[in-house]
Protein backbone atom coordinates (compact mmCIF):
# COMPACT_ATOMS: atom_id res chain seq x y z
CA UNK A 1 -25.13 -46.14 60.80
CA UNK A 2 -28.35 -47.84 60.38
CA UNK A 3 -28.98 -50.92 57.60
CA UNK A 4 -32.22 -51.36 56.37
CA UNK A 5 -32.33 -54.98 56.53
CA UNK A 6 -30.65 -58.13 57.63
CA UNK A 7 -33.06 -61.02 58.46
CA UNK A 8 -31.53 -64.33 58.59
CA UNK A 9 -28.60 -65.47 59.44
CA UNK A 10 -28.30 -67.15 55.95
CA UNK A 11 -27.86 -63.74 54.89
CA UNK A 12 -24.34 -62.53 53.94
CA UNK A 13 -25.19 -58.84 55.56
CA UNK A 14 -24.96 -61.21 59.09
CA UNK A 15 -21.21 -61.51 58.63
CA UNK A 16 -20.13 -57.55 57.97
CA UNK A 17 -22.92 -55.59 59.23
CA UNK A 18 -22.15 -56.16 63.31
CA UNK A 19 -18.80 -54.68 61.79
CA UNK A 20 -20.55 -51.46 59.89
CA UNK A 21 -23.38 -50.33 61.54
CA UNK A 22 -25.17 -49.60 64.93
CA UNK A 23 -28.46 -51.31 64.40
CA UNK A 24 -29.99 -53.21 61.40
CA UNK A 25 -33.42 -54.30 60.70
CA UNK A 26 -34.45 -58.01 61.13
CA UNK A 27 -37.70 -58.31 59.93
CA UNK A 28 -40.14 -56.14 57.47
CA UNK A 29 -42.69 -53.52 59.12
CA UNK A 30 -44.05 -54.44 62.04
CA UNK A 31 -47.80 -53.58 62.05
CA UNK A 32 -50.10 -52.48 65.53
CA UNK A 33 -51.48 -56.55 65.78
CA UNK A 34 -50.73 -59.02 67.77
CA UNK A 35 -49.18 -61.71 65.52
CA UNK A 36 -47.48 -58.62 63.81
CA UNK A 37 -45.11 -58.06 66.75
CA UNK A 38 -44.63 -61.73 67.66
CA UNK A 39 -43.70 -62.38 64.11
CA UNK A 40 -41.01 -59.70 64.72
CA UNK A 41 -39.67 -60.86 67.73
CA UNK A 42 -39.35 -64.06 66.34
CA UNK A 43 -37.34 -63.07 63.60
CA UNK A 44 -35.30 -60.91 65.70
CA UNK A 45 -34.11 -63.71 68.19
CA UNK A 46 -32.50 -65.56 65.47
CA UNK A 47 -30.20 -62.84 65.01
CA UNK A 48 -28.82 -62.57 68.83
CA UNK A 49 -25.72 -64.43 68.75
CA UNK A 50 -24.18 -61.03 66.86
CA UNK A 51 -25.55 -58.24 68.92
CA UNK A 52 -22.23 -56.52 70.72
CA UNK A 53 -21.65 -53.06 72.55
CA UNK A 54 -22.98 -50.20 69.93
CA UNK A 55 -24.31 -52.75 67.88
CA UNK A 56 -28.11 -54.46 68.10
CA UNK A 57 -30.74 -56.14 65.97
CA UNK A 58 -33.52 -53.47 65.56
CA UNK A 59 -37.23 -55.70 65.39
CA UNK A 60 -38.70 -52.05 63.86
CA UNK A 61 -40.33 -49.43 65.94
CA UNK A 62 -42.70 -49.96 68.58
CA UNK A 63 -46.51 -50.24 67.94
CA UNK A 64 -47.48 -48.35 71.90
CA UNK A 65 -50.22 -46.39 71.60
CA UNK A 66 -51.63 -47.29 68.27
CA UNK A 67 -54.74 -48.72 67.46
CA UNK A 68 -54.77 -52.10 67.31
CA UNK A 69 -52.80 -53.59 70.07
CA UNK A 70 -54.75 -53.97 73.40
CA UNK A 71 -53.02 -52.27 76.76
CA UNK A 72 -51.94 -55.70 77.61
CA UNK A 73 -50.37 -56.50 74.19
CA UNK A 74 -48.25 -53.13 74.02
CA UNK A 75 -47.17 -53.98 77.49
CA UNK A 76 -46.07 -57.41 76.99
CA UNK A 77 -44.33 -55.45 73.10
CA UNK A 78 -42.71 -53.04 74.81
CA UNK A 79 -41.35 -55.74 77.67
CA UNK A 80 -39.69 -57.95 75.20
CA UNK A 81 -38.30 -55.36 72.86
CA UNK A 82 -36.71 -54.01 76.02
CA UNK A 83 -35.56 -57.62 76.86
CA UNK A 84 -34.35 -57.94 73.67
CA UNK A 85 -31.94 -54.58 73.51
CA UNK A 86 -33.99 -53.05 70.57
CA UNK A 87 -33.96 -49.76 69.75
CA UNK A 88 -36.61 -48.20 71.59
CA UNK A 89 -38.35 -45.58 69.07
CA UNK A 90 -41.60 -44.46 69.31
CA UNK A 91 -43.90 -45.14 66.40
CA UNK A 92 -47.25 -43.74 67.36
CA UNK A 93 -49.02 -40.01 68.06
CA UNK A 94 -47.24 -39.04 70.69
CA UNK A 95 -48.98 -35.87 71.39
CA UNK A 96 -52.36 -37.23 71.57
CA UNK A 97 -51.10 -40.41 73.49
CA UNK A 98 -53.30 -42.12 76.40
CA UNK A 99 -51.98 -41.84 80.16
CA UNK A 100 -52.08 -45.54 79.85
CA UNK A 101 -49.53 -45.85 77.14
CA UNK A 102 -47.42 -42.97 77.97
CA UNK A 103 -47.16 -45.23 81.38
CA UNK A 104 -45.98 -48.12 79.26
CA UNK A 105 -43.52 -46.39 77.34
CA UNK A 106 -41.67 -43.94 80.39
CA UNK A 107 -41.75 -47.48 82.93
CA UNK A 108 -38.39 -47.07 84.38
CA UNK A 109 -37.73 -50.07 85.31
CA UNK A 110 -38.64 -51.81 82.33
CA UNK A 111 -36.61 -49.21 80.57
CA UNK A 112 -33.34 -50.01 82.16
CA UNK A 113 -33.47 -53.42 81.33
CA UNK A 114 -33.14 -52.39 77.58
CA UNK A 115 -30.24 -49.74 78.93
CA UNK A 116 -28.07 -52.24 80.88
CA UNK A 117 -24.42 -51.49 79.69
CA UNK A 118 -24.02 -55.65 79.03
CA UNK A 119 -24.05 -56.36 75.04
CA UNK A 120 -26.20 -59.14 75.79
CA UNK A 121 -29.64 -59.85 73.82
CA UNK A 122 -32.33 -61.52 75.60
CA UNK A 123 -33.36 -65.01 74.14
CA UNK A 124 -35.92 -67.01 74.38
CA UNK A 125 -34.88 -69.84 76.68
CA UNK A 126 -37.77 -72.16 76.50
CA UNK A 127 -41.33 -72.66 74.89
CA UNK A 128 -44.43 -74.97 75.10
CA UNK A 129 -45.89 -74.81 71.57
CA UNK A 130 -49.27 -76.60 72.32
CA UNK A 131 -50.05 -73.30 75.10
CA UNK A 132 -48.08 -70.15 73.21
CA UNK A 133 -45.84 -70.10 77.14
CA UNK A 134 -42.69 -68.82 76.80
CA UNK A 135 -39.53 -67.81 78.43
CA UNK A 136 -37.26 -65.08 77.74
CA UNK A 137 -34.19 -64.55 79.69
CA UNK A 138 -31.16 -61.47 79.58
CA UNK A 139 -27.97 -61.49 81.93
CA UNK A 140 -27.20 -58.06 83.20
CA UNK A 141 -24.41 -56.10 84.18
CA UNK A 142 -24.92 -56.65 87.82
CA UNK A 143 -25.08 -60.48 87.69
CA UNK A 144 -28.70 -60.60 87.66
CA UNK A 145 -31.31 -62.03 84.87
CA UNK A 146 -34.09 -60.00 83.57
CA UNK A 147 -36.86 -62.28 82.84
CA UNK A 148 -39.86 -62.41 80.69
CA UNK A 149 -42.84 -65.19 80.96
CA UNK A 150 -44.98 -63.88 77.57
CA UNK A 151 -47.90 -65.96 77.19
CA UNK A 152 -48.62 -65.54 73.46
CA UNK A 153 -51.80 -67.83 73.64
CA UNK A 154 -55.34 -67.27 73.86
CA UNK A 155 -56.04 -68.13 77.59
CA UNK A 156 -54.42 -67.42 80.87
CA UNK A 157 -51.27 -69.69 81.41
CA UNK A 158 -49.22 -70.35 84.50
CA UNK A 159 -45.79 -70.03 82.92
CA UNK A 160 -42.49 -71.45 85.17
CA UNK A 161 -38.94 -69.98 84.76
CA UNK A 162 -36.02 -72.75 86.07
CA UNK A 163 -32.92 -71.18 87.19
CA UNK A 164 -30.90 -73.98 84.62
CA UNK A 165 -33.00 -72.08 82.02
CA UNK A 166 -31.82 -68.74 82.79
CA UNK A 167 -28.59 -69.73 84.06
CA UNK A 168 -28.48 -69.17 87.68
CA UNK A 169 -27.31 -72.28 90.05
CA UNK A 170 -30.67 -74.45 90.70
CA UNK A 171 -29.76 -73.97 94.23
CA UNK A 172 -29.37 -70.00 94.78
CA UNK A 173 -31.84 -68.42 96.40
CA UNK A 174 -32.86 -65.37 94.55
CA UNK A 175 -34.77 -61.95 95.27
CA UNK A 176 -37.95 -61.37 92.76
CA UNK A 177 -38.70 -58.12 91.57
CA UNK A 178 -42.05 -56.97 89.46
CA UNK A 179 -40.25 -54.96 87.17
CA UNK A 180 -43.73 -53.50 85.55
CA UNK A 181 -45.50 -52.53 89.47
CA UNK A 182 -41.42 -52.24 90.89
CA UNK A 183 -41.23 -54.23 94.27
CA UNK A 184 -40.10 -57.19 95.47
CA UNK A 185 -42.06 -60.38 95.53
CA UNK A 186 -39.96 -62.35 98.03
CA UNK A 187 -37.26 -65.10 97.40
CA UNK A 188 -37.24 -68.07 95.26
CA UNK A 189 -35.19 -71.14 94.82
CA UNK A 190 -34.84 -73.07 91.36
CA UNK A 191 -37.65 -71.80 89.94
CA UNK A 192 -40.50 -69.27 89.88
CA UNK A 193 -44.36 -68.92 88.76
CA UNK A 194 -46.75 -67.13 87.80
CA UNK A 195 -50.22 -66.62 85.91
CA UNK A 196 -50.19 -64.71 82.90
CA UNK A 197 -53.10 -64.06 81.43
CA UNK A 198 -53.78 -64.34 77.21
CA UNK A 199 -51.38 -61.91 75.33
CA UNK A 200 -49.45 -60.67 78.55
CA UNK A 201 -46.67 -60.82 79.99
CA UNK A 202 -44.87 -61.18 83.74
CA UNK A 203 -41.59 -58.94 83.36
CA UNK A 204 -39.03 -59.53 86.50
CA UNK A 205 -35.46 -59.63 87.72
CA UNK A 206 -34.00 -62.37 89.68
CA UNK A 207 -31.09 -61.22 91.64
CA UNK A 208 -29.15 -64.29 93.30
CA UNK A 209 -28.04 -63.96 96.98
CA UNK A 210 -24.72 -65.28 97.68
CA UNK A 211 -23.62 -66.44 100.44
């Protein structure tokens, strides 16, 4: 069962719809620009605290592959509806879709992220208003955190995750993995960083070693 909309949590649909229905819009249309889909995800991330199994906020379909967005800008869309747990439906031509795109929307590991069997949305943990850097984080099944530094600003950023803000112990010593190019970038401990250029994003999983 799908609801066509439920976009605050002032709403009363907040209270019975996570009871009724398998996903529910959070937010109007979302359009194939830039502060379209941020203006989306925005909306959508007030609404995580009532995501459970079978049941998830739905931000609208995705904009890949439709004029308007540049490669970088459907990547960094289709990272953090992933993160996020939204439905992931295809809203552009897919028959006459670019390589590129069809790369963006088939990425595996990007895809499993959205598919891990924990009813957990990803949130955004922390944000630096004056640069658009922010920090997106989602626990997953295996006790690892999916991670997304989206730099919605207009120049490249360098954009630093802490493991208090995705809530890993600030001493573990975790594995990296470049979920988008899908190896491992070595270990970390307490925190990790990298550039992101304008309208991008760095999508990774930090899996903690324990001793």
């Amino acid at each position: 069962m799908s609801v066509e909309s439920c976009g605050s949590m002032s709403d009363a649909c907040h209270w019975y719809t996570p009871e009724l229905a398998n996903l529910w819009r959070t937010d109007g249309d979302v359009q194939a620009t830039w502060n379209s889909v941020l203006s989306n995800l925005d909306k959508n991330n007030v609404m995580a605290s009532i995501v459970s199994k079978g049941h998830y906020n739905d931000p609208d379909m995705l904009e890949v592959g439709d004029v308007g967005l540049t490669l970088a800008e459907q990547k960094a869309h289709f990272s953090m509806w992933c993160l996020v747990t939204a439905p992931l439906l295809a809203g552009n031509d897919v028959i006459n879709i670019s390589n590129e795109s069809l790369a963006i929307l088939t990425a595996p590991e990007v895809i499993a992220i959205n598919q891990d069997s924990l009813p957990k949305q990803g949130v955004r943990v922390s944000s630096a208003n004056a640069t658009g850097a922010e920090v997106w984080a989602r626990p997953l099944s295996d006790g690892s955190v999916a991670v997304a530094l989206l730099n919605r600003g207009e120049k490249a950023e360098t954009i630093t995750a802490t493991w208090e803000e995705i809530s890993l112990n600030p001493e573990t010593k975790a594995m990296i993995r470049d979920l988008w190019q899908r190896k491992d970038m070595g270990e970390a401990v307490g925190k990790f960083s990298k550039e992101v250029e304008a309208h991008d994003v760095f999508l990774f999983k930090a899996t903690a070693h324990h001793a």
